[in-house]
Protein backbone atom coordinates (compact mmCIF):
# COMPACT_ATOMS: atom_id res chain seq x y z
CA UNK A 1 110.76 26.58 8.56
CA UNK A 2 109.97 25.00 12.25
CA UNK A 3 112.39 27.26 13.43
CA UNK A 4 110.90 30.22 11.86
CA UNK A 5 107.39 29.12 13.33
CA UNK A 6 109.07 28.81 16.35
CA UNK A 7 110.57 32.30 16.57
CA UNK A 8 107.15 33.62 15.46
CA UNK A 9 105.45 31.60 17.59
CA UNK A 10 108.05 32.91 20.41
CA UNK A 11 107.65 36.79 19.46
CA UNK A 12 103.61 36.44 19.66
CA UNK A 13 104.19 35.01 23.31
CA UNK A 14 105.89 38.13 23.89
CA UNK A 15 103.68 40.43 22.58
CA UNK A 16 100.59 38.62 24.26
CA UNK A 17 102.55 38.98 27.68
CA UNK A 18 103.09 42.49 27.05
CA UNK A 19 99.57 43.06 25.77
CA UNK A 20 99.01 41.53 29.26
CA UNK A 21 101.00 43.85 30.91
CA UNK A 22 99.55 46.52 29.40
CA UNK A 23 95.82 45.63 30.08
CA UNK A 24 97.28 45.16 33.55
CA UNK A 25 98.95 49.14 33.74
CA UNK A 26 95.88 50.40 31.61
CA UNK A 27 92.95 48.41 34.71
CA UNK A 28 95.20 50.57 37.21
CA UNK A 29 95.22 53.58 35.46
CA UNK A 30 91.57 53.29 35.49
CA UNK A 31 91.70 52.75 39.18
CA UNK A 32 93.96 55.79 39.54
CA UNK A 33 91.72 57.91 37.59
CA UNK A 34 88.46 56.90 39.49
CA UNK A 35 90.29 57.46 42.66
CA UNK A 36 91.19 61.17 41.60
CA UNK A 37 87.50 61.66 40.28
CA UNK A 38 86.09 60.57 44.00
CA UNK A 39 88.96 63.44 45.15
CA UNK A 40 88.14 65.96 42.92
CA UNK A 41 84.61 65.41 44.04
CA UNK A 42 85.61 65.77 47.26
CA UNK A 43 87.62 68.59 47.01
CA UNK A 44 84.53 70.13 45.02
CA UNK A 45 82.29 69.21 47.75
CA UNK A 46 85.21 70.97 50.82
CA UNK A 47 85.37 73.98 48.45
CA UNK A 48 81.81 74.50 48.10
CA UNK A 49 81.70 74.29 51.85
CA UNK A 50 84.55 76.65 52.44
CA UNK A 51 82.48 79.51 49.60
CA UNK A 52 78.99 79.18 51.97
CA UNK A 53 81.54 79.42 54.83
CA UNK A 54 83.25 82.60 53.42
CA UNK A 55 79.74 83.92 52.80
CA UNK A 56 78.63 83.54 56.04
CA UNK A 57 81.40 85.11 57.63
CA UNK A 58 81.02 88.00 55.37
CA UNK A 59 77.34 88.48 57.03
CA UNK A 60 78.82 88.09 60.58
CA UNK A 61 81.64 90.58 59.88
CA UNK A 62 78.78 92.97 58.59
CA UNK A 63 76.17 92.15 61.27
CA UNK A 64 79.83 93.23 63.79
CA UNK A 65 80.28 96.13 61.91
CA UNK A 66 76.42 97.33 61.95
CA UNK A 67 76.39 96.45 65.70
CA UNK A 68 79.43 98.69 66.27
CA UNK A 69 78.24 101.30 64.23
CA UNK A 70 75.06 101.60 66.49
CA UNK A 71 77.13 101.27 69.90
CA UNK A 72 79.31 104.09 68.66
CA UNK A 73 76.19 106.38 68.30
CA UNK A 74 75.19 105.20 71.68
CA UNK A 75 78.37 105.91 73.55
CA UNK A 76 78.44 109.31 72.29
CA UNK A 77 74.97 110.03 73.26
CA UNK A 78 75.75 108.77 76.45
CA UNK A 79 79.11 111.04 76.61
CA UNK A 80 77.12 113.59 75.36
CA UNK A 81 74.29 113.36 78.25
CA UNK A 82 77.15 112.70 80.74
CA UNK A 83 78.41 115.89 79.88
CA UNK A 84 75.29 118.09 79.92
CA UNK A 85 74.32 116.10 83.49
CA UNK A 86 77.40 116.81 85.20
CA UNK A 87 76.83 121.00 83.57
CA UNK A 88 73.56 120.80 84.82
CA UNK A 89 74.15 119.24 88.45
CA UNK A 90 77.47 121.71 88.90
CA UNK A 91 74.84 124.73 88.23
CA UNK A 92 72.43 123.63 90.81
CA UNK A 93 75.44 122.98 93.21
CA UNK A 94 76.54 125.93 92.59
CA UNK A 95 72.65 127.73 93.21
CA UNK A 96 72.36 125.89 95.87
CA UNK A 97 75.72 126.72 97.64
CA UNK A 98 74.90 130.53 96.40
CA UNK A 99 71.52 130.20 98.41
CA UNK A 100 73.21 129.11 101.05
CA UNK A 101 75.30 131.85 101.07
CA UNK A 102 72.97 134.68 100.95
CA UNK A 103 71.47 133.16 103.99
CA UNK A 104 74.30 133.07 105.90
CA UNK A 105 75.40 136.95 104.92
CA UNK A 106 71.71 137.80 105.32
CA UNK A 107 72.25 135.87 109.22
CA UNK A 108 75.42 137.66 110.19
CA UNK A 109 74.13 140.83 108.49
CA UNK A 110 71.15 140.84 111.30
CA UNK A 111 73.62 139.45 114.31
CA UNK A 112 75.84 142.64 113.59
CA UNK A 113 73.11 144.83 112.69
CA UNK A 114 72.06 144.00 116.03
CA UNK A 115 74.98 143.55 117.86
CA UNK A 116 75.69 147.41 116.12
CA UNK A 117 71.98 148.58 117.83
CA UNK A 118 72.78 147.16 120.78
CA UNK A 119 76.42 148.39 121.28
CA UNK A 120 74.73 152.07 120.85
């Protein structure tokens, strides 16, 4: 019988070590599992950051995209006025040098008229 109380008493021993053990494994597991909810928070808090990130980018990108828009419109005006400029000076260069030229004819039509008259 002593023996018997022995062995019992031996085999609760056991079982209150592992019950130990396991109060030991189950107070880290808690610490485990707080330590991945103050991540997961974390991570919440980095991905929230990255989505107003990502939003404001998309503005920028359409702000960029609105601003080359409008300095498309005004390069081609200003191509556009280049073009009719450079028409328009070419015609009065080309008046002016026609002006010019009737002068001159109209000059060394006289000088021969008179060089004609006086060669008479």
């Amino acid at each position: 019988m002593e023996e018997t109380l022995s062995q019992i008493l031996s085999e609760i021993k056991g079982m209150s070590t592992d019950i130990n053990e396991l109060r030991i494994d189950m107070n880290s597991m808690r610490t485990d599992v707080n330590t991945l909810r103050t991540d997961m928070t974390g991570i919440r808090s980095d991905v929230s950051g990255l989505h107003v990130g990502m939003s404001d980018m998309r503005t920028d990108i359409n702000e960029l995209k609105q601003g080359q828009a409008r300095l498309e419109i005004g390069q081609a005006r200003i191509q556009k006025n280049i073009i009719e400029n450079i028409g328009t000076y070419t015609d009065r260069i080309i008046e002016h040098v026609d002006d010019k030229t009737e002068v001159l004819n109209k000059s060394v039509f006289n000088v021969e008229a008179e060089i004609e008259r006086l060669g008479r």
